[in-house]
C-alpha atoms as a PDB file:
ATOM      1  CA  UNK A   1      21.207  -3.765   9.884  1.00  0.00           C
ATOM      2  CA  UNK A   2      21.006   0.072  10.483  1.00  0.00           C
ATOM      3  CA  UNK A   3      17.965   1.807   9.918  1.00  0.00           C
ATOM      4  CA  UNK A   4      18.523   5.020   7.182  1.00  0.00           C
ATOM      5  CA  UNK A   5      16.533   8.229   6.680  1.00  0.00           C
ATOM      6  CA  UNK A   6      15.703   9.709   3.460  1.00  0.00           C
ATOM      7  CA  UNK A   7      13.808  12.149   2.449  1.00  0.00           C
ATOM      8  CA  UNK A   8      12.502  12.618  -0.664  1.00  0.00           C
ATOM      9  CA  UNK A   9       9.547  14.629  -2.443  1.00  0.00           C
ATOM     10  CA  UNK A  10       6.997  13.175  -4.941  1.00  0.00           C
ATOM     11  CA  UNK A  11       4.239  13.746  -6.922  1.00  0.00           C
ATOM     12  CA  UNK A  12       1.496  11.344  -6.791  1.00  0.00           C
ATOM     13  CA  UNK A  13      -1.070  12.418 -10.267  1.00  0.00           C
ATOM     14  CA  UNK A  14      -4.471  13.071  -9.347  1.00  0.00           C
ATOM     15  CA  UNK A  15      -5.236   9.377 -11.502  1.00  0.00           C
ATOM     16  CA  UNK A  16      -3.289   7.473  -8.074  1.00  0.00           C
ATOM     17  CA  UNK A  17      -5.684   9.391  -5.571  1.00  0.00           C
ATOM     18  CA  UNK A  18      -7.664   6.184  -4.824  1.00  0.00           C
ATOM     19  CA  UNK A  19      -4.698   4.258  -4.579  1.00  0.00           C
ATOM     20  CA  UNK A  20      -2.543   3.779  -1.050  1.00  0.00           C
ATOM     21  CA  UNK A  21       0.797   4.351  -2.787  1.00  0.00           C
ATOM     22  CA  UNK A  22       2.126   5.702   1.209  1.00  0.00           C
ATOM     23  CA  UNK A  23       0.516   3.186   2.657  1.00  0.00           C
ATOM     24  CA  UNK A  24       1.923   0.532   0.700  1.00  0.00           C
ATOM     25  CA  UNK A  25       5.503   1.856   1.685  1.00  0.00           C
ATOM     26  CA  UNK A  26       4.699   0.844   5.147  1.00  0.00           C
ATOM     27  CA  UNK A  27       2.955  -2.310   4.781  1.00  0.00           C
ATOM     28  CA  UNK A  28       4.558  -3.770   2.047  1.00  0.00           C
ATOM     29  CA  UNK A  29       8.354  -2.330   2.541  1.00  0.00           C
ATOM     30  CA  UNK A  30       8.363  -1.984   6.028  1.00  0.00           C
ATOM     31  CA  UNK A  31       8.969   1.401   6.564  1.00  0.00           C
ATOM     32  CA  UNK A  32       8.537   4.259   8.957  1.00  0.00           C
ATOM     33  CA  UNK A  33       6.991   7.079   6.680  1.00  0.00           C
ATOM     34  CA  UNK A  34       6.777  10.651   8.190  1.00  0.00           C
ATOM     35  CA  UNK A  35       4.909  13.133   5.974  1.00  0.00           C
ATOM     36  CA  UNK A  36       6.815  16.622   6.406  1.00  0.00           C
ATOM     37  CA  UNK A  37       5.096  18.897   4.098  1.00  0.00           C
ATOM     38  CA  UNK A  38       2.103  18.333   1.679  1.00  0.00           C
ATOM     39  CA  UNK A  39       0.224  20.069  -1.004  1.00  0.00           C
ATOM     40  CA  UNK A  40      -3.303  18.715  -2.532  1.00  0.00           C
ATOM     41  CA  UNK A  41      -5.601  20.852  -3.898  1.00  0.00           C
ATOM     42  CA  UNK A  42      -9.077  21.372  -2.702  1.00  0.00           C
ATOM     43  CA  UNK A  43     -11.706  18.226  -3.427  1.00  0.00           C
ATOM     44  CA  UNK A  44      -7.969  16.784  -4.554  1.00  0.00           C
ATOM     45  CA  UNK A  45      -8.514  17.333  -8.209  1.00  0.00           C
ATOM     46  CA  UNK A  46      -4.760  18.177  -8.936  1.00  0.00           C
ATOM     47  CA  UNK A  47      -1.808  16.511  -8.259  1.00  0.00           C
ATOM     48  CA  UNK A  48      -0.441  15.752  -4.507  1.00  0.00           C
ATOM     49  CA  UNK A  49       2.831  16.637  -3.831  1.00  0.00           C
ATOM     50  CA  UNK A  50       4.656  15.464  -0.824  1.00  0.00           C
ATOM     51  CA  UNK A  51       7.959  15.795   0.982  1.00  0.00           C
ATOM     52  CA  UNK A  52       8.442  12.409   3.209  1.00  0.00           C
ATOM     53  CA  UNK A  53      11.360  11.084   5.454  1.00  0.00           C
ATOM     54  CA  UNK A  54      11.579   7.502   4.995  1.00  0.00           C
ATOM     55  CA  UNK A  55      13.134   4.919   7.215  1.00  0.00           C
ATOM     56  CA  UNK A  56      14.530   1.426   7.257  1.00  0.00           C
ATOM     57  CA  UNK A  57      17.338  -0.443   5.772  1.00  0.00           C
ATOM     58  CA  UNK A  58      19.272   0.399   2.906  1.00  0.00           C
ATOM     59  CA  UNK A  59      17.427  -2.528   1.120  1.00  0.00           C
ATOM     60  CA  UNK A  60      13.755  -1.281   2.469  1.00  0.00           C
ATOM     61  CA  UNK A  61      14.059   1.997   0.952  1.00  0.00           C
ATOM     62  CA  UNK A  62      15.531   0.697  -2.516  1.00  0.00           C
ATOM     63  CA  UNK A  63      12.961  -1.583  -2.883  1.00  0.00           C
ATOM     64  CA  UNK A  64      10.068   1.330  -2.229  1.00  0.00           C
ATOM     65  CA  UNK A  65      12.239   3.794  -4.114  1.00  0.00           C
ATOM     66  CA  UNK A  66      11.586   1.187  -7.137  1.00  0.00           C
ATOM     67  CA  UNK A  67       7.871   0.484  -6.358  1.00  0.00           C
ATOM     68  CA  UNK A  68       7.653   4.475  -6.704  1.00  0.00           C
ATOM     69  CA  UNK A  69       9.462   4.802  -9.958  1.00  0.00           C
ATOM     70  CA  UNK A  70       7.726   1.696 -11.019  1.00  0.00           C
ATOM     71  CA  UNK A  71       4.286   3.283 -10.648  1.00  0.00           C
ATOM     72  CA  UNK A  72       6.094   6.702 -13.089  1.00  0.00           C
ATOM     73  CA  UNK A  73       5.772   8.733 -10.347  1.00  0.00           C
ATOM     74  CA  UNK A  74       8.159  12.458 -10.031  1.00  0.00           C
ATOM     75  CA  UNK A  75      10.619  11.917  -7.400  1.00  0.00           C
ATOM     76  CA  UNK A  76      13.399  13.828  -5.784  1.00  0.00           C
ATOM     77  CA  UNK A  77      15.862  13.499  -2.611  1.00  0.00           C
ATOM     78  CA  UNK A  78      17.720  15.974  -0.943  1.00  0.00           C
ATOM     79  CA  UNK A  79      20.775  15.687  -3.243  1.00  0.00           C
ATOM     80  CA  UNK A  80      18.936  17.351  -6.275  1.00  0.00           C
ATOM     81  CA  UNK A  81      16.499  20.132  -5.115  1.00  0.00           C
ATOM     82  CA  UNK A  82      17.939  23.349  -4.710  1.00  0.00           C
ATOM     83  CA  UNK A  83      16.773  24.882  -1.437  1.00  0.00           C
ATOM     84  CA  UNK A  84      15.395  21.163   0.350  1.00  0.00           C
END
């Protein structure tokens, strides 16, 4: 199996802050997450948002791309934001 990159950007609500929603896409998908850009307001009372590159298998990233959208959380790839 070939390991894939994607990147994708997401918003994680200020109500997730205490929760390990990138961690858990390393320790329970397996993957290799590299955060390339992020934006959290000061004493993090907003919303995060962050662009990440992540890779595995085709089946690693599916299965975190559905944890993701499981938890309701804004999410967009390459393929539909203008300007990536």
């Amino acid at each position: 199996m070939t390991n894939q990159i994607k990147r994708i950007r997401v918003r994680i609500p200020k109500d997730y802050h205490q929760e390990p929603v990138i961690s858990r896409l390393v320790s329970d998908y397996g993957l290799i997450v590299n955060i390339t850009a992020a934006i959290l307001g000061a004493n993090a009372v907003g919303d995060g948002w962050f662009d990440l590159e992540l890779q595995g298998t085709d089946a690693q990233i599916e299965s975190a791309l559905n944890y993701l959208q499981e938890l309701s959380l804004q999410i967009w790839d390459e393929t539909n934001t203008a300007n990536w």
